[in-house]
PDB file of N, CA and C in Angstrom:
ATOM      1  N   UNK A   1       0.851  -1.172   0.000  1.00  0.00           N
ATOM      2  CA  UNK A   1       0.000   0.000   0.000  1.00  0.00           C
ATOM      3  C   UNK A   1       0.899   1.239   0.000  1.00  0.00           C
ATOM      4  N   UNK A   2       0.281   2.204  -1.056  1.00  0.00           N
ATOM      5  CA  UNK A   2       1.560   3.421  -1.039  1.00  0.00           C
ATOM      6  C   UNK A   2       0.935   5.004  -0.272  1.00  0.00           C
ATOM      7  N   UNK A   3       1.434   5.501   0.519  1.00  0.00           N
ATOM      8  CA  UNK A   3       1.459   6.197   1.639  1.00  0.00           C
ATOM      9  C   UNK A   3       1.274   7.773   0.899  1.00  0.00           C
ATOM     10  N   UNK A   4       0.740   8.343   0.378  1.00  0.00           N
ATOM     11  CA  UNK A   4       1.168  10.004   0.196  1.00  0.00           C
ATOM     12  C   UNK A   4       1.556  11.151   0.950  1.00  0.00           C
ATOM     13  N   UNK A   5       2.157  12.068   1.009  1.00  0.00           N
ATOM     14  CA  UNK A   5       2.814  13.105   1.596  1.00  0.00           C
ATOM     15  C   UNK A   5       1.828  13.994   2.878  1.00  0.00           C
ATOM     16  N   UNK A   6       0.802  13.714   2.001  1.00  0.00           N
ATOM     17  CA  UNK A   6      -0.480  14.481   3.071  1.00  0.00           C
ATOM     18  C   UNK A   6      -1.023  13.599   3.956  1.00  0.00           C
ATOM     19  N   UNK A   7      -0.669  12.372   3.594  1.00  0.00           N
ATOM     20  CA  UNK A   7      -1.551  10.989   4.574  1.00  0.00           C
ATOM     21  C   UNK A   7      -0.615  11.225   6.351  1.00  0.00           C
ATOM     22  N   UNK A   8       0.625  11.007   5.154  1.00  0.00           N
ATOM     23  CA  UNK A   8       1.396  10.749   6.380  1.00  0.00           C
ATOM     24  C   UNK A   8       1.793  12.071   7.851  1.00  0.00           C
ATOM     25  N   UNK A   9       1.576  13.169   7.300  1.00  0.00           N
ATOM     26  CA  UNK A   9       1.515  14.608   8.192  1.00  0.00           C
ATOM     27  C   UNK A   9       0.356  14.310   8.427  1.00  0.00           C
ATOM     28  N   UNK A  10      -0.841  14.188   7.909  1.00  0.00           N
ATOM     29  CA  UNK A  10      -2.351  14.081   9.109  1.00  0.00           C
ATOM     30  C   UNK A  10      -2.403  13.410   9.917  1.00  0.00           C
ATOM     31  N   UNK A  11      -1.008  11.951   9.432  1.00  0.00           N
ATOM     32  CA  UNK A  11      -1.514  10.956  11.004  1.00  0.00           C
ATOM     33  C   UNK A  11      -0.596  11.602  11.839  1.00  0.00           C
ATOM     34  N   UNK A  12       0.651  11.961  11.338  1.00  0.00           N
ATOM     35  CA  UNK A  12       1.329  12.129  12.168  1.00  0.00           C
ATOM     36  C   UNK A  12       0.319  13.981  12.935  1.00  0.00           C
ATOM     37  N   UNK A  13      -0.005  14.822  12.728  1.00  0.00           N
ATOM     38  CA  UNK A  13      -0.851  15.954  13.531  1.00  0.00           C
ATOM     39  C   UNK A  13      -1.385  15.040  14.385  1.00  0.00           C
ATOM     40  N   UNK A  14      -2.747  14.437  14.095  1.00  0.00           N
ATOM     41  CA  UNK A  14      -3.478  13.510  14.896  1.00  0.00           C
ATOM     42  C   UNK A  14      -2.803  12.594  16.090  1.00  0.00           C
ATOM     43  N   UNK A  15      -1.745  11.999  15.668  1.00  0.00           N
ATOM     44  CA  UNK A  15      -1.099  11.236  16.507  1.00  0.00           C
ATOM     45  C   UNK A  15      -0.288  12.870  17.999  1.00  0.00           C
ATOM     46  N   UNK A  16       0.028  13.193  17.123  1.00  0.00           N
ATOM     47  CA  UNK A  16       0.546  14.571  18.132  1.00  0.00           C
ATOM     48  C   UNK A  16      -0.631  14.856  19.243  1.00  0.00           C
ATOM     49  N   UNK A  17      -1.790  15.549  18.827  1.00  0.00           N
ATOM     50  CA  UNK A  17      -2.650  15.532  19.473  1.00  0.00           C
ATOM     51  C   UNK A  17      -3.112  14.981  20.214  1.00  0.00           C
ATOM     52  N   UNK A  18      -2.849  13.172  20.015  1.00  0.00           N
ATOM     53  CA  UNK A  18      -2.882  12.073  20.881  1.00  0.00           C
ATOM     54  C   UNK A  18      -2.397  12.468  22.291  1.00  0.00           C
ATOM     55  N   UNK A  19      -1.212  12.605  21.687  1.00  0.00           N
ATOM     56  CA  UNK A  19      -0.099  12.734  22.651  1.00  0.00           C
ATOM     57  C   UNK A  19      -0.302  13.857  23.551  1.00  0.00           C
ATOM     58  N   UNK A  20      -0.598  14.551  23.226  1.00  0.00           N
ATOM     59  CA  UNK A  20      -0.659  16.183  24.271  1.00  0.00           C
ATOM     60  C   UNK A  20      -1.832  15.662  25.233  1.00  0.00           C
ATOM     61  N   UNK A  21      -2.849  14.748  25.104  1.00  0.00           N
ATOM     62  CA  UNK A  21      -3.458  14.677  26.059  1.00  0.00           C
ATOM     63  C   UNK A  21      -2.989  14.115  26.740  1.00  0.00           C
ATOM     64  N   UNK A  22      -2.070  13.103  26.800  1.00  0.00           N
ATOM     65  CA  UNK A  22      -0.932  12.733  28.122  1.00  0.00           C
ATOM     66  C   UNK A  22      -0.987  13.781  29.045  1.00  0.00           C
ATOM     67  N   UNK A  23      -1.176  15.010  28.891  1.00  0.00           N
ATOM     68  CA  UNK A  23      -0.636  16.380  30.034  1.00  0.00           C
ATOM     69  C   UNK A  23      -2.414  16.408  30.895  1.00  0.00           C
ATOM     70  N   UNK A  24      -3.076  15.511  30.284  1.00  0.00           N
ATOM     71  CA  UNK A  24      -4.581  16.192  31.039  1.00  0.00           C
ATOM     72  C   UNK A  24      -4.292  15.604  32.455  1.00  0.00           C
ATOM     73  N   UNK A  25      -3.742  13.902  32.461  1.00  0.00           N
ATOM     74  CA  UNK A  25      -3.570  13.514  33.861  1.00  0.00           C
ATOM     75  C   UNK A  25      -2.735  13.700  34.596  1.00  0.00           C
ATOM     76  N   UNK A  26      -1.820  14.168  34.430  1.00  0.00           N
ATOM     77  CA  UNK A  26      -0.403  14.831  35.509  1.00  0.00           C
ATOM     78  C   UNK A  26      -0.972  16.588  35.647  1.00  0.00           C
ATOM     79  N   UNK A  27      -1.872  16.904  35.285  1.00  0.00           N
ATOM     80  CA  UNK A  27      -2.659  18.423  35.589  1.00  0.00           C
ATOM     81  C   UNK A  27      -3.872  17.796  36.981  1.00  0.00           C
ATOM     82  N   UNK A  28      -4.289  17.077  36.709  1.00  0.00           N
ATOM     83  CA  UNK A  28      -5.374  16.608  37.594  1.00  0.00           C
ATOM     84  C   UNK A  28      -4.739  15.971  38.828  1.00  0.00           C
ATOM     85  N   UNK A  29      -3.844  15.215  38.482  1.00  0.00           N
ATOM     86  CA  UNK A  29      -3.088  14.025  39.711  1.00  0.00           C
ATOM     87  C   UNK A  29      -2.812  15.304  40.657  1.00  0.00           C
ATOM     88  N   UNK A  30      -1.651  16.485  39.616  1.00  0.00           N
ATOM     89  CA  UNK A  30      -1.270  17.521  40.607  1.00  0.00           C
ATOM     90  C   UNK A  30      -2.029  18.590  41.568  1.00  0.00           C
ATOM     91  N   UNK A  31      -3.217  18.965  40.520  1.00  0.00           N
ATOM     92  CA  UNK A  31      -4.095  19.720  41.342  1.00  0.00           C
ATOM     93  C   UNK A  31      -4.740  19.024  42.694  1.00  0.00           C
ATOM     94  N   UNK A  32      -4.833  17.847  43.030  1.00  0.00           N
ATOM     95  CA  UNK A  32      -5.428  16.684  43.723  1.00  0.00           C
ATOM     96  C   UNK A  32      -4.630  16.623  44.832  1.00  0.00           C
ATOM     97  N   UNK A  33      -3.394  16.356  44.364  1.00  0.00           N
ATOM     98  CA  UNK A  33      -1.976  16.032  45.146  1.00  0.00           C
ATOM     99  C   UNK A  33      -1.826  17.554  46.281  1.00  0.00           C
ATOM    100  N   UNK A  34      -2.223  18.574  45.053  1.00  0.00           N
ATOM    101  CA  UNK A  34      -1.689  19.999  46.126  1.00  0.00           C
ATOM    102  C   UNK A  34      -2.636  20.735  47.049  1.00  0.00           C
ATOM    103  N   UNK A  35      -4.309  19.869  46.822  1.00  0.00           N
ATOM    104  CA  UNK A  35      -5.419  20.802  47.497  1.00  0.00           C
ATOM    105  C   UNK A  35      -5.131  19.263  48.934  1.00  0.00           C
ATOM    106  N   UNK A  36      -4.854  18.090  49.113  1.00  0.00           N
ATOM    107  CA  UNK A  36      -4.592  17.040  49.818  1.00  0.00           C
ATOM    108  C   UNK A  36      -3.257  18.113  50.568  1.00  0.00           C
ATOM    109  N   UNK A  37      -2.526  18.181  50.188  1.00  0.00           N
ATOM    110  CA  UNK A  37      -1.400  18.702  50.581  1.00  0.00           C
ATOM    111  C   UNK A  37      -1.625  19.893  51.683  1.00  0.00           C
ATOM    112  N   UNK A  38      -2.874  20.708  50.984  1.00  0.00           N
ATOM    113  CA  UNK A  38      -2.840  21.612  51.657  1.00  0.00           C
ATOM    114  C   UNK A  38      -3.753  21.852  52.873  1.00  0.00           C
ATOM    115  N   UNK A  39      -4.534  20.586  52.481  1.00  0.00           N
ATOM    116  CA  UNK A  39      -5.204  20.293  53.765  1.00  0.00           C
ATOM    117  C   UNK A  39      -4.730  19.506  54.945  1.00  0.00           C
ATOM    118  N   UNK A  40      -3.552  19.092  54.501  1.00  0.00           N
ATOM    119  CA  UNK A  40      -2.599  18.251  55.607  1.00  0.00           C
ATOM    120  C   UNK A  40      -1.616  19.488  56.426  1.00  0.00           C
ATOM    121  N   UNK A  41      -1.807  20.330  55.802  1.00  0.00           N
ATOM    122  CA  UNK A  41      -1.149  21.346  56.436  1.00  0.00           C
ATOM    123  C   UNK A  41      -1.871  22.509  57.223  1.00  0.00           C
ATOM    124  N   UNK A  42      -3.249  21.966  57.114  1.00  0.00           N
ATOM    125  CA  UNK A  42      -4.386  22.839  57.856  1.00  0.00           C
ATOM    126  C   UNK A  42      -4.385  22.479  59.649  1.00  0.00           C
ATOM    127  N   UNK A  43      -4.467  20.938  58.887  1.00  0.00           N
ATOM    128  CA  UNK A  43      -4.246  19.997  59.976  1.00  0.00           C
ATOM    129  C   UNK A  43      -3.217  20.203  60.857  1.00  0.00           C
ATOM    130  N   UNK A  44      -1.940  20.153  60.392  1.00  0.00           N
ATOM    131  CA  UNK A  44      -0.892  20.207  61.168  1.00  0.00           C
ATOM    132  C   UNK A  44      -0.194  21.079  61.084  1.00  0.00           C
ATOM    133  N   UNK A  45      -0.081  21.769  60.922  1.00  0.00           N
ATOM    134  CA  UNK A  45       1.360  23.094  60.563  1.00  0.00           C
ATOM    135  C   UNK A  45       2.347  22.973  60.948  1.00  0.00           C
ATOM    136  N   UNK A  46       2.682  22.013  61.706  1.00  0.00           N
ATOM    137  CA  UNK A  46       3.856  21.667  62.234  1.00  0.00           C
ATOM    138  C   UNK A  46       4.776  21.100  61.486  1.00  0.00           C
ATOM    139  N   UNK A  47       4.173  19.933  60.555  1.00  0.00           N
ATOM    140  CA  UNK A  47       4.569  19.324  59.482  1.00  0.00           C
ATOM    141  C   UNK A  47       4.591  19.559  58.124  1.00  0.00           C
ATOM    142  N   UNK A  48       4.626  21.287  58.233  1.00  0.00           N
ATOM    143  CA  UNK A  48       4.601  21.871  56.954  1.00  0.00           C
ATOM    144  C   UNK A  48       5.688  21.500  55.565  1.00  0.00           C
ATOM    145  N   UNK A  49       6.928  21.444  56.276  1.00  0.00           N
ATOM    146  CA  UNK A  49       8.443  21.326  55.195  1.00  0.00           C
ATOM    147  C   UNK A  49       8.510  19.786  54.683  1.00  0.00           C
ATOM    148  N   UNK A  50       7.969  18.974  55.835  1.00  0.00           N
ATOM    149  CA  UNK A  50       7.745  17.865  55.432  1.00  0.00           C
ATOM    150  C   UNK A  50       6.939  16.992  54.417  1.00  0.00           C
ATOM    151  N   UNK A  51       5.438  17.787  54.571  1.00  0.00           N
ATOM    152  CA  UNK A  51       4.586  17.833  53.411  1.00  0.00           C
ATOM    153  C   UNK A  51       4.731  18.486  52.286  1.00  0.00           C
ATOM    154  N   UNK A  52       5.310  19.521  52.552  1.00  0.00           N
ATOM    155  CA  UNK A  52       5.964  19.922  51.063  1.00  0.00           C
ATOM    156  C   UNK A  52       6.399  19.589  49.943  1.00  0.00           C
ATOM    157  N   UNK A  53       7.971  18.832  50.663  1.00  0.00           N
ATOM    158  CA  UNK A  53       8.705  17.756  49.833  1.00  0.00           C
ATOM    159  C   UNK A  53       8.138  17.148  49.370  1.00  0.00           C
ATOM    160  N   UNK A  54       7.300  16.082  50.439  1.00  0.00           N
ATOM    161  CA  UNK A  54       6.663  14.908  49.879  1.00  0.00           C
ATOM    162  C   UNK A  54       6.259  15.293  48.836  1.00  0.00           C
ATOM    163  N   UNK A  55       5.226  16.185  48.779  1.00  0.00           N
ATOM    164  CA  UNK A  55       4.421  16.672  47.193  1.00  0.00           C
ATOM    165  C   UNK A  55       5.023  17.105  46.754  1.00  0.00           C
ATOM    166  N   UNK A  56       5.846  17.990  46.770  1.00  0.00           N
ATOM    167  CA  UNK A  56       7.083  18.252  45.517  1.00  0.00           C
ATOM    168  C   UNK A  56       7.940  17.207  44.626  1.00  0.00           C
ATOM    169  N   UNK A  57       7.853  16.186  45.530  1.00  0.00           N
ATOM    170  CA  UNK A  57       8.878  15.291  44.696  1.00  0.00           C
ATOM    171  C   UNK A  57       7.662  14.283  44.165  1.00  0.00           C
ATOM    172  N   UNK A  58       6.406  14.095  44.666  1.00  0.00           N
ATOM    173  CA  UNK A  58       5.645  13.404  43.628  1.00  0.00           C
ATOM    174  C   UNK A  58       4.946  13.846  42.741  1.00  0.00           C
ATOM    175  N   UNK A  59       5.235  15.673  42.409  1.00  0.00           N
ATOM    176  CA  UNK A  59       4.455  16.276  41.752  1.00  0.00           C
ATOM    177  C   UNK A  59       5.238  16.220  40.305  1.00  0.00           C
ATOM    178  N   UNK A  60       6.669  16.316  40.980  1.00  0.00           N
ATOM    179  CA  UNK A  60       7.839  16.173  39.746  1.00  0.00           C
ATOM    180  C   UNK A  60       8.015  14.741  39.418  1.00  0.00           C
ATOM    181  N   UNK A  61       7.509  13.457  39.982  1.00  0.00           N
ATOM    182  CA  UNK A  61       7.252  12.438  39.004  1.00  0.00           C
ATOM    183  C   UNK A  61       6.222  12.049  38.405  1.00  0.00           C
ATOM    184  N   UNK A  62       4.929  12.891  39.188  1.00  0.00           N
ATOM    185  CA  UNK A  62       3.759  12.874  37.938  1.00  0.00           C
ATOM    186  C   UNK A  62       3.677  13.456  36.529  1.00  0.00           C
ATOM    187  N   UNK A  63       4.421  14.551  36.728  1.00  0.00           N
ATOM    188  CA  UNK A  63       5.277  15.546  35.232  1.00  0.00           C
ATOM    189  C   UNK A  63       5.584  14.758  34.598  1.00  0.00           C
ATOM    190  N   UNK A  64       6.168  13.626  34.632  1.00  0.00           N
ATOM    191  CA  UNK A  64       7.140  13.088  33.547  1.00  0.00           C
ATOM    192  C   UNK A  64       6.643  12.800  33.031  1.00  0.00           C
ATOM    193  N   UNK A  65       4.651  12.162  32.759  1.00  0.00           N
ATOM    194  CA  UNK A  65       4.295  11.278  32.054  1.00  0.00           C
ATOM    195  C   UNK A  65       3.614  12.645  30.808  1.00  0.00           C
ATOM    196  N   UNK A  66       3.460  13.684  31.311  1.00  0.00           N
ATOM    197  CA  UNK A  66       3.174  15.021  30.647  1.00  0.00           C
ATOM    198  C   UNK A  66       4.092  15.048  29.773  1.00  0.00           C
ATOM    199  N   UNK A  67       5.433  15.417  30.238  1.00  0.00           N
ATOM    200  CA  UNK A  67       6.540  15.756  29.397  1.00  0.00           C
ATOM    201  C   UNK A  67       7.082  14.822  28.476  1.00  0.00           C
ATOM    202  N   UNK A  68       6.883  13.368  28.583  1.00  0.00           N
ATOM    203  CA  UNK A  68       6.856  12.511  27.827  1.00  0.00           C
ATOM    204  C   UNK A  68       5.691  12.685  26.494  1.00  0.00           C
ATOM    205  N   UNK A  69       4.758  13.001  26.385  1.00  0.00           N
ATOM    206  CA  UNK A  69       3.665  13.263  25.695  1.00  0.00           C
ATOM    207  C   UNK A  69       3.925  14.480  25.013  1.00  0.00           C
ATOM    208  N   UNK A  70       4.210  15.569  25.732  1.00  0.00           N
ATOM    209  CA  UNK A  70       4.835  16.664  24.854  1.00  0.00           C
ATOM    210  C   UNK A  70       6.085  16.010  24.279  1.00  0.00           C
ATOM    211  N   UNK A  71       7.186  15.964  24.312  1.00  0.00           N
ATOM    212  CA  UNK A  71       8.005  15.221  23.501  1.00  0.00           C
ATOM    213  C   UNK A  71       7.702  14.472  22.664  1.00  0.00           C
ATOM    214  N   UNK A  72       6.775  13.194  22.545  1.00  0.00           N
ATOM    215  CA  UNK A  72       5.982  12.385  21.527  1.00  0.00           C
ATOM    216  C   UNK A  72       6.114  13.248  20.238  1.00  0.00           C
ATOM    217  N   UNK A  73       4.689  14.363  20.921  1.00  0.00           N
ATOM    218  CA  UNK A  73       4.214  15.377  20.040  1.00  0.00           C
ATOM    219  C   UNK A  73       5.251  16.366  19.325  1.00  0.00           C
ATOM    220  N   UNK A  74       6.061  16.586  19.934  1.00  0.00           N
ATOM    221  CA  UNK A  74       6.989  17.604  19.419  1.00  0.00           C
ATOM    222  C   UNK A  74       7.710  16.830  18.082  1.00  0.00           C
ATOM    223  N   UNK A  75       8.089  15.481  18.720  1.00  0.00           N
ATOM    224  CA  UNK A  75       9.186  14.894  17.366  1.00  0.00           C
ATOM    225  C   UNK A  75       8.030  14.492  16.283  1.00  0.00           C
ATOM    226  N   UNK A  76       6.903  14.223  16.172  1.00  0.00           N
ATOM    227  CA  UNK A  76       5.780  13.761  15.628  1.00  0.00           C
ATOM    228  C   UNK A  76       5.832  14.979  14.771  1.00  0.00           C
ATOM    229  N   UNK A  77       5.455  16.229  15.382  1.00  0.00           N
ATOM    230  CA  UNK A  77       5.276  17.566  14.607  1.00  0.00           C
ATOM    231  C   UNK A  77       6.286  18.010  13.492  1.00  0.00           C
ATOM    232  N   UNK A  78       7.601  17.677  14.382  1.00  0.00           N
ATOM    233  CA  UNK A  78       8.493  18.582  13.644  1.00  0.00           C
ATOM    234  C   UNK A  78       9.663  17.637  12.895  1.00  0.00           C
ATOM    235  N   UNK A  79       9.817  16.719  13.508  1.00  0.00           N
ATOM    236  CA  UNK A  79      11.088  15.381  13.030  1.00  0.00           C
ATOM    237  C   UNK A  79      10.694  14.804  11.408  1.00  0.00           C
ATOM    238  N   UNK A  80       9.335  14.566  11.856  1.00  0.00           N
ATOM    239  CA  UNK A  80       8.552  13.810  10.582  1.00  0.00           C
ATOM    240  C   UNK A  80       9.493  11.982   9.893  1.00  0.00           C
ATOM    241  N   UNK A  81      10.122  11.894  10.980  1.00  0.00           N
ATOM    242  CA  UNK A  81      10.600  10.332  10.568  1.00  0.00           C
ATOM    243  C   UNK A  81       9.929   9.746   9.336  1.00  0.00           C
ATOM    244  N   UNK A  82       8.835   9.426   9.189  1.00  0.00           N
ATOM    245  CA  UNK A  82       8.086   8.541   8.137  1.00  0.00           C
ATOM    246  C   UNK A  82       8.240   9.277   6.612  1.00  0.00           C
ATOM    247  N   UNK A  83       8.584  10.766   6.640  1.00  0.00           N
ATOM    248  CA  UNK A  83       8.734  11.191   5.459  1.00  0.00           C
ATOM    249  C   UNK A  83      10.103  11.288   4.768  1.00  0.00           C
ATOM    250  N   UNK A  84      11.129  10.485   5.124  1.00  0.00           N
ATOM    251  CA  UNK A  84      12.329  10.266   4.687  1.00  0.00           C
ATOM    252  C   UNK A  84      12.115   9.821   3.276  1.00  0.00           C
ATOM    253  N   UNK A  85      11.720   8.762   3.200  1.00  0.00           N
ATOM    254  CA  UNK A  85      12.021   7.751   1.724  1.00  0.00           C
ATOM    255  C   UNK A  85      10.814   8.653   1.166  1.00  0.00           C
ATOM    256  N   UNK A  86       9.981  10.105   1.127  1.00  0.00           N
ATOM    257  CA  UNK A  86       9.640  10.468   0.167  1.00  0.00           C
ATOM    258  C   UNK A  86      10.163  11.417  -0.142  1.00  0.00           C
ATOM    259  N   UNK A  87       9.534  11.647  -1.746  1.00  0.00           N
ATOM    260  CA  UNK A  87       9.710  12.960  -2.462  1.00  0.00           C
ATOM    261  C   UNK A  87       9.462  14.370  -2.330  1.00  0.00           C
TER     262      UNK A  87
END
């Protein structure tokens, strides 16, 4: 089956788009993570620096699955791999 120039940039847009929604659940996990957070600190204030971290450092490994998805999208957009062997 032979592939044309426009086939292959629409999947690849579409597929991009795929990808950017990767960022909807590391937006939600975090907003979740930081209103929890901040109610643990209502609670206790004592244990403020402590709760912090904690959510800081799981806020920066919920990111990754975002930034992975933007990246997808970015090389998808702009790399265009599949359009090598054309004209």
């Amino acid at each position: 089956m032979e592939f044309n120039r426009e086939f292959i940039l629409g999947c690849s847009a579409i597929g991009a788009g795929l990808a950017v929604i990767a960022g909807i659940g590391p937006g939600v996990g975090q907003g979740i993570a930081a209103g929890h957070a901040a109610s643990a600190v209502g609670r206790n204030p004592g244990a403020k620096s402590s709760i912090t971290s904690t959510m800081l450092l799981g806020q920066a490994v919920a990111e990754t699955t975002g930034l992975y998805g933007l990246l997808v999208a970015i090389l998808l957009l702009f790399v265009k791999p599949l359009l090598w062997g054309l004209n």
